[in-house]
PDB file of N, CA and C in Angstrom:
ATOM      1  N   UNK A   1       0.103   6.152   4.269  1.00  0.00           N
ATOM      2  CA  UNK A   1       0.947   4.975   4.408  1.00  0.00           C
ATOM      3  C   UNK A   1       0.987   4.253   3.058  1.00  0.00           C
ATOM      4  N   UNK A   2       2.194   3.894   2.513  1.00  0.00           N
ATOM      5  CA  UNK A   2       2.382   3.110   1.231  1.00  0.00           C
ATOM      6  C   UNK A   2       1.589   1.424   1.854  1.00  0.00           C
ATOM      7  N   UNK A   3       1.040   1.269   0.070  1.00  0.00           N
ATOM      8  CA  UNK A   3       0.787  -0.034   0.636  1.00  0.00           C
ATOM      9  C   UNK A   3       1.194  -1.691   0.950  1.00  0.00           C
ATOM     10  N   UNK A   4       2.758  -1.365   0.724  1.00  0.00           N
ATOM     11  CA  UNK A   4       3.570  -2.520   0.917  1.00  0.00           C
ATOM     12  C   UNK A   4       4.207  -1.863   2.760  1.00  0.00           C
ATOM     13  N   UNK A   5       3.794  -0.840   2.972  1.00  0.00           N
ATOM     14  CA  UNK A   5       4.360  -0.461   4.411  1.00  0.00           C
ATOM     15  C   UNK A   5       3.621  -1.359   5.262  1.00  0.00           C
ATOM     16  N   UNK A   6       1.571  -1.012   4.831  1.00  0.00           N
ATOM     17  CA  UNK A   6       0.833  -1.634   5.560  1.00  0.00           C
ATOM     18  C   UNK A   6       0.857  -2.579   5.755  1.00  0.00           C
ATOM     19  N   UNK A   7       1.015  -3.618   4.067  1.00  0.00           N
ATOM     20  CA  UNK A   7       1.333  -5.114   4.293  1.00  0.00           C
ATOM     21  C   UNK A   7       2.304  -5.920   5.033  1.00  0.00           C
ATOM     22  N   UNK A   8       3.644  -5.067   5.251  1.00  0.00           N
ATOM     23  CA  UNK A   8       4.335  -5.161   6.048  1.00  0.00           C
ATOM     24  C   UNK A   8       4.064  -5.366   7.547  1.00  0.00           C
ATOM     25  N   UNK A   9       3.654  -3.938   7.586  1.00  0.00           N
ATOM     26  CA  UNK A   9       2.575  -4.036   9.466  1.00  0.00           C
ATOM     27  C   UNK A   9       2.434  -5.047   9.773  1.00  0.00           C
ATOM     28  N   UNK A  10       1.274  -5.229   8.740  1.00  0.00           N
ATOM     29  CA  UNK A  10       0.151  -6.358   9.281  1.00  0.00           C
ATOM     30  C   UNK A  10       0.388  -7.777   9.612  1.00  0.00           C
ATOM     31  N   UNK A  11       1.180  -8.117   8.976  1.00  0.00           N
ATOM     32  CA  UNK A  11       2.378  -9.745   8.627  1.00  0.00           C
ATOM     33  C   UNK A  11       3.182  -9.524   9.651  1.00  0.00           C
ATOM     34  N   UNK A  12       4.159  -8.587  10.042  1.00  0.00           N
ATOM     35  CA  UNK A  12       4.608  -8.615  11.339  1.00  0.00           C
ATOM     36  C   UNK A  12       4.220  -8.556  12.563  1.00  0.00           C
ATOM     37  N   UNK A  13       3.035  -8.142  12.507  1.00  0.00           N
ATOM     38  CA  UNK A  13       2.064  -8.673  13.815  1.00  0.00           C
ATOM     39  C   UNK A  13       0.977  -9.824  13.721  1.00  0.00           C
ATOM     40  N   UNK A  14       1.600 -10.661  13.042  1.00  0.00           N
ATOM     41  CA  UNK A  14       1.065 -12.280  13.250  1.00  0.00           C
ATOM     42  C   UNK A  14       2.123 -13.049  12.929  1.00  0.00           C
ATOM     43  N   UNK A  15       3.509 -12.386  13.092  1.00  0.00           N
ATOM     44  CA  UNK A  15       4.604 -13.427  13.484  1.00  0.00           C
ATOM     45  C   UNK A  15       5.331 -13.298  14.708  1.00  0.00           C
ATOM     46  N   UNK A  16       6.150 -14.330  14.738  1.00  0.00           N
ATOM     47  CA  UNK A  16       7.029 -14.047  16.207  1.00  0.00           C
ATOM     48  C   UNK A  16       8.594 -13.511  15.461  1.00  0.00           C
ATOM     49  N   UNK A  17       8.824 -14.196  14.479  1.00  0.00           N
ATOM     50  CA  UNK A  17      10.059 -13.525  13.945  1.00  0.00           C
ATOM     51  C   UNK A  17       9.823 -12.221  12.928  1.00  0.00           C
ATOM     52  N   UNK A  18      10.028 -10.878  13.850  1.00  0.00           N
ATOM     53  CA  UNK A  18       9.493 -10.101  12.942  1.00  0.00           C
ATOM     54  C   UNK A  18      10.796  -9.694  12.004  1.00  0.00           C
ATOM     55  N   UNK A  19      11.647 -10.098  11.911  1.00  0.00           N
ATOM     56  CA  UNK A  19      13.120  -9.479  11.472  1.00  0.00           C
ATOM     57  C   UNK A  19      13.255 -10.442  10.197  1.00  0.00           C
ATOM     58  N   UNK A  20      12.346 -11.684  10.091  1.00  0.00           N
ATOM     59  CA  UNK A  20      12.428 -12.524   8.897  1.00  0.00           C
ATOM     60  C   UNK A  20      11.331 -12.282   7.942  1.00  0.00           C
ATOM     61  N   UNK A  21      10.514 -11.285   7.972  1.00  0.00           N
ATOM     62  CA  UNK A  21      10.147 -10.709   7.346  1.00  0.00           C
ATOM     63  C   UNK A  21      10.232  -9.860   6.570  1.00  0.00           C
ATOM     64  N   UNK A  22       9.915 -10.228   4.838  1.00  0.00           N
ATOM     65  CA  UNK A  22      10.698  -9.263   3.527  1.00  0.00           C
ATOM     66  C   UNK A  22       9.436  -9.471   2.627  1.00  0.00           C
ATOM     67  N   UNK A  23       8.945  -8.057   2.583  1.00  0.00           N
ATOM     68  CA  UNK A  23       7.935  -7.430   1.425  1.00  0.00           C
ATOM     69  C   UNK A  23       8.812  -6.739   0.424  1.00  0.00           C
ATOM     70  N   UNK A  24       7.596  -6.775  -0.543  1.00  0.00           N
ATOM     71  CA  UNK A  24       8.800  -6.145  -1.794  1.00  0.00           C
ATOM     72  C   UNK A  24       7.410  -5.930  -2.528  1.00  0.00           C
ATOM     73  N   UNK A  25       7.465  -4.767  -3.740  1.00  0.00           N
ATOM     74  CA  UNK A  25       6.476  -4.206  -4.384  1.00  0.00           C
ATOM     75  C   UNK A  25       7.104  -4.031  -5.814  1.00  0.00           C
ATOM     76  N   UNK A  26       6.110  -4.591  -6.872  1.00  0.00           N
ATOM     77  CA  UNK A  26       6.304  -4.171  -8.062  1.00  0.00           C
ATOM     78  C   UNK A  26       5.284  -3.583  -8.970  1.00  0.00           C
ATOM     79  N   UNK A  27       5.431  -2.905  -9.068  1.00  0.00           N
ATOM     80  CA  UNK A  27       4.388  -2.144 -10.374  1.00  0.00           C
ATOM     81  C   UNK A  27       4.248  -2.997 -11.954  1.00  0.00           C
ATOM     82  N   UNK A  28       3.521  -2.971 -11.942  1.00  0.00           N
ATOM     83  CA  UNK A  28       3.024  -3.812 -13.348  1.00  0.00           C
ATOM     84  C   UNK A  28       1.986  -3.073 -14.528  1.00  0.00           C
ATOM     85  N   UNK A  29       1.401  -3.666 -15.291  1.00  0.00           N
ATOM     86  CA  UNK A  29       0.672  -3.136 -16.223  1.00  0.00           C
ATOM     87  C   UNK A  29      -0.985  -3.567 -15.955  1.00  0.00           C
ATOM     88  N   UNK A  30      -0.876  -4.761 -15.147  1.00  0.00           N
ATOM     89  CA  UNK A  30      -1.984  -5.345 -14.621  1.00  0.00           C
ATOM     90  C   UNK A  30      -2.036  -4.409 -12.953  1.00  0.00           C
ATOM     91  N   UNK A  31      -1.756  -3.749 -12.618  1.00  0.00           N
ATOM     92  CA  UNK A  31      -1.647  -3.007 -11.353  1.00  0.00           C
ATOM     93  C   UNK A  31      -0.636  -3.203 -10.239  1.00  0.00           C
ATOM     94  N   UNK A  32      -0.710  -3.419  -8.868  1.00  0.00           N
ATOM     95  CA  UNK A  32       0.647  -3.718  -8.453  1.00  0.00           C
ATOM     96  C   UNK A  32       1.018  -5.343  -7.739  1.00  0.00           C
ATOM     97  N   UNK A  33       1.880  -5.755  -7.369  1.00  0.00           N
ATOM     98  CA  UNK A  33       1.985  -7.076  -7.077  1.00  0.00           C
ATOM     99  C   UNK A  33       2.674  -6.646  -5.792  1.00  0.00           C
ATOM    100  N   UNK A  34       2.412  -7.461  -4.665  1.00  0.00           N
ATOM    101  CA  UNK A  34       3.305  -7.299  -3.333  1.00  0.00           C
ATOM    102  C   UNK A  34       3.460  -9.003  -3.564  1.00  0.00           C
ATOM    103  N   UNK A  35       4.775  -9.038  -3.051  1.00  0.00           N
ATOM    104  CA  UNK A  35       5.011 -10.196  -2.869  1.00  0.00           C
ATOM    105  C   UNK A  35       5.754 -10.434  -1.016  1.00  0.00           C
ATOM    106  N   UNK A  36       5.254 -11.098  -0.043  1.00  0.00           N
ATOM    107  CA  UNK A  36       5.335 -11.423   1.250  1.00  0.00           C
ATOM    108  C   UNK A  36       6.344 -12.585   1.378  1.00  0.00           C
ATOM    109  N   UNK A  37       7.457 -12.550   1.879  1.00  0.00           N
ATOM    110  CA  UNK A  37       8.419 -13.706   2.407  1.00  0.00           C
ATOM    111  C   UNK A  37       8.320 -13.528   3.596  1.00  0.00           C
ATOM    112  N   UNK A  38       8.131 -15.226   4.341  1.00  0.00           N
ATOM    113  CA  UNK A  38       8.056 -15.209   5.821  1.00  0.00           C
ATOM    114  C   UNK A  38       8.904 -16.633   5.992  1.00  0.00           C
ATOM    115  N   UNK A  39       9.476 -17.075   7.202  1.00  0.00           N
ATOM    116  CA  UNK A  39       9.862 -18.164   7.387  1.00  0.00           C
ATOM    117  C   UNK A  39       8.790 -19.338   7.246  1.00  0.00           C
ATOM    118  N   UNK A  40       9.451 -20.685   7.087  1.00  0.00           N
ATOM    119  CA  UNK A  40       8.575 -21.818   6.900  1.00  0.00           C
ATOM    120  C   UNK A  40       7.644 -22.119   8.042  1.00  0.00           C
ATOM    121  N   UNK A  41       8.218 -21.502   9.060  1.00  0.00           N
ATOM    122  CA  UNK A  41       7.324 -22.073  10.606  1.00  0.00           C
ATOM    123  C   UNK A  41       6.269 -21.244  10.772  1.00  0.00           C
ATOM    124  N   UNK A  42       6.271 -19.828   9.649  1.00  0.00           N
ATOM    125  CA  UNK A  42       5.280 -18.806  10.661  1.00  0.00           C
ATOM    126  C   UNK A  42       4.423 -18.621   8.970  1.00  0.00           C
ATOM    127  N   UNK A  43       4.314 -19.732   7.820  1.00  0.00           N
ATOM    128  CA  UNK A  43       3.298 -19.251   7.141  1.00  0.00           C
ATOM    129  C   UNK A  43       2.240 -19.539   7.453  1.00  0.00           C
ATOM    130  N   UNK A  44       1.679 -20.492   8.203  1.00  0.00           N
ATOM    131  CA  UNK A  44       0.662 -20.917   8.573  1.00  0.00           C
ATOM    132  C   UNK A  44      -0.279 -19.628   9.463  1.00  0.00           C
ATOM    133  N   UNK A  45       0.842 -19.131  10.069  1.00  0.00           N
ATOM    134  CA  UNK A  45       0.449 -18.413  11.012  1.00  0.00           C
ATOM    135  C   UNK A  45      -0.472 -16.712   9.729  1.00  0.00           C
ATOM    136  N   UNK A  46       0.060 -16.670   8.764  1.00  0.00           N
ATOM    137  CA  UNK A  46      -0.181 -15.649   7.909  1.00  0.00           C
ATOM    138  C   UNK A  46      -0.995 -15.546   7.133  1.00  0.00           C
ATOM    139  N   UNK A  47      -0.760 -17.341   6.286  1.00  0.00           N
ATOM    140  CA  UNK A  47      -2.136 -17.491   5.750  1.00  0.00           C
ATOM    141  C   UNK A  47      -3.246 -17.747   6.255  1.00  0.00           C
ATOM    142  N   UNK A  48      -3.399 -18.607   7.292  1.00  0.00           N
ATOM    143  CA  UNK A  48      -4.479 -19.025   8.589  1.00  0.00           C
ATOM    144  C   UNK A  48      -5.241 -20.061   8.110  1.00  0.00           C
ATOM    145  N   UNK A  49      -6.084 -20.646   8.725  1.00  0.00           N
ATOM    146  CA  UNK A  49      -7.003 -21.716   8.208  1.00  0.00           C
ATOM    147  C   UNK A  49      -7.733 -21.191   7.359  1.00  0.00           C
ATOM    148  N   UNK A  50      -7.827 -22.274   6.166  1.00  0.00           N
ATOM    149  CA  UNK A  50      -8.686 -22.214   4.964  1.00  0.00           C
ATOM    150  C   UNK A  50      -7.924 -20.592   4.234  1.00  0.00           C
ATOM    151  N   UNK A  51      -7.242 -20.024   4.642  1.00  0.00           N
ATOM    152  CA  UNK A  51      -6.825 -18.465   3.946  1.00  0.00           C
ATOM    153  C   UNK A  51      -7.617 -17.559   4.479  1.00  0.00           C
ATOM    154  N   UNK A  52      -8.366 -17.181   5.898  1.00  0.00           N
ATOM    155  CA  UNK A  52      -8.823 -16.233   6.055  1.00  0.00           C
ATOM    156  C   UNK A  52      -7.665 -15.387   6.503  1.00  0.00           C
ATOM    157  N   UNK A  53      -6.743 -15.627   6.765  1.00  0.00           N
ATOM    158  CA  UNK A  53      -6.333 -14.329   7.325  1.00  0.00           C
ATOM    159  C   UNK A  53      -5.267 -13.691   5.993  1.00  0.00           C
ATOM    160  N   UNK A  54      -5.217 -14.141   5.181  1.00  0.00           N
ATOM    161  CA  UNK A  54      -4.093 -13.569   3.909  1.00  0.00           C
ATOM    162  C   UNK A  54      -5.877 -13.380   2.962  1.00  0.00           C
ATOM    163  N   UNK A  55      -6.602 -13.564   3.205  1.00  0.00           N
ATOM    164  CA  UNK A  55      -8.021 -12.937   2.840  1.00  0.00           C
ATOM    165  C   UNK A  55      -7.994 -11.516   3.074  1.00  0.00           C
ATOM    166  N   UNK A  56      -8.429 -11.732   4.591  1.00  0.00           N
ATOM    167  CA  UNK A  56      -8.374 -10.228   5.740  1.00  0.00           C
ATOM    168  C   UNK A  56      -7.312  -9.431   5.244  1.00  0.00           C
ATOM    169  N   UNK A  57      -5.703  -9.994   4.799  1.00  0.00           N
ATOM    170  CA  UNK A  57      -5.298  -9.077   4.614  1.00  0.00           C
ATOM    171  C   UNK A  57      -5.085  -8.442   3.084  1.00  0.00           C
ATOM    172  N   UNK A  58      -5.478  -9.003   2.184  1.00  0.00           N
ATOM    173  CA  UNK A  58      -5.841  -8.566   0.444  1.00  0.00           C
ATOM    174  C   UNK A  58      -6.612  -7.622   0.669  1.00  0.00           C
ATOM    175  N   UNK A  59      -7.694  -8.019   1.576  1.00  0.00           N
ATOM    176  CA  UNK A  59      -9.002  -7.012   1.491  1.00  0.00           C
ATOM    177  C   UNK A  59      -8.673  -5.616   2.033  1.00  0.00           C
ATOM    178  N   UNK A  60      -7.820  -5.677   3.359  1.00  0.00           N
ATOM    179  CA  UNK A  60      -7.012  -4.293   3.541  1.00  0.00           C
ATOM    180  C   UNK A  60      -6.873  -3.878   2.869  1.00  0.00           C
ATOM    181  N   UNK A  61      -5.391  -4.390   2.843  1.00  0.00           N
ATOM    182  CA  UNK A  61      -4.655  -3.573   1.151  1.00  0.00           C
ATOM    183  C   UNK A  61      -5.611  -2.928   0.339  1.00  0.00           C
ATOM    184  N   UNK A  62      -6.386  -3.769  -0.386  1.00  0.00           N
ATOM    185  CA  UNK A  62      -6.786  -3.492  -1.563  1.00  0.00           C
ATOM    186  C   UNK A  62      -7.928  -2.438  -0.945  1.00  0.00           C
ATOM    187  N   UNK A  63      -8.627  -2.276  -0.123  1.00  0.00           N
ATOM    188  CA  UNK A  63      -9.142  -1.376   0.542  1.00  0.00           C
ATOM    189  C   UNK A  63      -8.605   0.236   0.387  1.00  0.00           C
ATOM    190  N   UNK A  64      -7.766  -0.105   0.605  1.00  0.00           N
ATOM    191  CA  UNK A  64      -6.229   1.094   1.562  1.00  0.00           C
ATOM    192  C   UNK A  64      -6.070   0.991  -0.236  1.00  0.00           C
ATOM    193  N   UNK A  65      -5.679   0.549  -1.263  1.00  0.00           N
ATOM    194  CA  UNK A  65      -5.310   1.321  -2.273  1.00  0.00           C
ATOM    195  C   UNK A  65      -6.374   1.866  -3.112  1.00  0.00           C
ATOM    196  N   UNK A  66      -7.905   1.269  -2.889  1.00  0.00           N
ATOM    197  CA  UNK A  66      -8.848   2.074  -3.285  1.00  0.00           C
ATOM    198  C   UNK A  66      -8.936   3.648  -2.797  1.00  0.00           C
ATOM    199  N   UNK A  67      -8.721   3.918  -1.947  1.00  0.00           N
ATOM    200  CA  UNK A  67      -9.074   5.168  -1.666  1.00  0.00           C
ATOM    201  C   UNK A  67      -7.900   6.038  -1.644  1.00  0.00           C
ATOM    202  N   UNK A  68      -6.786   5.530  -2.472  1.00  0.00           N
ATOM    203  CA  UNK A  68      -5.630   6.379  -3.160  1.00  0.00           C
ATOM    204  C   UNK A  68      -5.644   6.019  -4.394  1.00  0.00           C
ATOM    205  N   UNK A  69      -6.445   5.489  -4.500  1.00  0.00           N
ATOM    206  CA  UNK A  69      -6.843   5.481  -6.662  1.00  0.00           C
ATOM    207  C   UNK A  69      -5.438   4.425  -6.550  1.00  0.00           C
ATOM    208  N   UNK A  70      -4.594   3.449  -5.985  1.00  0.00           N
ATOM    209  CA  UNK A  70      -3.549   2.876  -6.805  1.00  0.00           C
ATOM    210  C   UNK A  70      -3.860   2.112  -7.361  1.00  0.00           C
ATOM    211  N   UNK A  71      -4.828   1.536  -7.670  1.00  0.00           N
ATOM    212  CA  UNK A  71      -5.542   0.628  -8.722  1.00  0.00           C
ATOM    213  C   UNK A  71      -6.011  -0.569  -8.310  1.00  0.00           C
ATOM    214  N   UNK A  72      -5.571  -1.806  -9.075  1.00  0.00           N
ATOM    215  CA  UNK A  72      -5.604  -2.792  -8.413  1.00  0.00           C
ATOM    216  C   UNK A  72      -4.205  -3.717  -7.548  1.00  0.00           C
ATOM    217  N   UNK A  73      -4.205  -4.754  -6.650  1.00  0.00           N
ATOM    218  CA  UNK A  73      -3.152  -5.148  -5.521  1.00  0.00           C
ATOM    219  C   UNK A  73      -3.418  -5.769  -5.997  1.00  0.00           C
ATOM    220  N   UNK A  74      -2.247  -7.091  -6.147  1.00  0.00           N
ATOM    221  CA  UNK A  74      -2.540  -9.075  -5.603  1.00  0.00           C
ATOM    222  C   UNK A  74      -1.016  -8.743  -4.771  1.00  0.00           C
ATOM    223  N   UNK A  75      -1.757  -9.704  -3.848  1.00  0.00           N
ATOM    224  CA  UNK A  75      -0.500 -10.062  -2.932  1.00  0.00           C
ATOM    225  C   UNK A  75      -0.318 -11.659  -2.621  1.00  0.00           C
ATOM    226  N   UNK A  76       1.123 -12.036  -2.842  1.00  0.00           N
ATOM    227  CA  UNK A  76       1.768 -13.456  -3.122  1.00  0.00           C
ATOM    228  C   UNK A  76       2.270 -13.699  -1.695  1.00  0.00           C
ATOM    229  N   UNK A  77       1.669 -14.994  -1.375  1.00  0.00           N
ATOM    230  CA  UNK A  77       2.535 -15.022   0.423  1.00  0.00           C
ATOM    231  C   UNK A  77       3.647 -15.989  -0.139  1.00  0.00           C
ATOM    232  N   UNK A  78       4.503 -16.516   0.517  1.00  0.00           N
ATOM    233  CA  UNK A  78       5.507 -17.486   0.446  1.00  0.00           C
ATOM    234  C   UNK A  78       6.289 -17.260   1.371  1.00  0.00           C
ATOM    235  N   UNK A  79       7.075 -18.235   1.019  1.00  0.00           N
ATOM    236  CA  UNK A  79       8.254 -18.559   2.189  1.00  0.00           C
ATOM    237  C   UNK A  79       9.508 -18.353   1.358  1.00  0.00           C
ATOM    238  N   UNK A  80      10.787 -18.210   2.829  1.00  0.00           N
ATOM    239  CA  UNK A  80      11.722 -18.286   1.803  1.00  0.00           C
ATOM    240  C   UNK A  80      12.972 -19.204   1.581  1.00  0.00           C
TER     241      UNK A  80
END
């Protein structure tokens, strides 16, 4: 599984609007960047209190691209 697929997954199952959801992936020189757009009502729901759950989900990712050598992830939540 690519790892903007997973990030995808995972963000659409902690929203209710899953159709307003838009990942996007860029390759860089510093490793790769995902960047997460969600509506204004459901970031809360993504980042979670204090950021554990956009925690939980870096640590995936970046998990999931360790063990395909893709290097290093940051992933950007926002709205759009």
């Amino acid at each position: 599984m690519k790892l903007e697929e997973l990030t995808e997954y995972l963000v659409k199952n902690l929203v209710q609007d899953k159709e307003a959801v838009l990942v996007e992936r860029e390759d860089g020189d510093n490793g790769i960047t995902i960047t997460v757009l969600v509506s204004k009502e459901e970031i809360g729901a993504v980042i979670g209190r204090n950021g554990k759950i956009a925690n939980a989900i870096r640590t995936i990712v970046q998990a999931a691209a360790y063990t395909t050598k893709a290097g290093f992830v940051k992933i950007n939540i926002d709205t759009k």
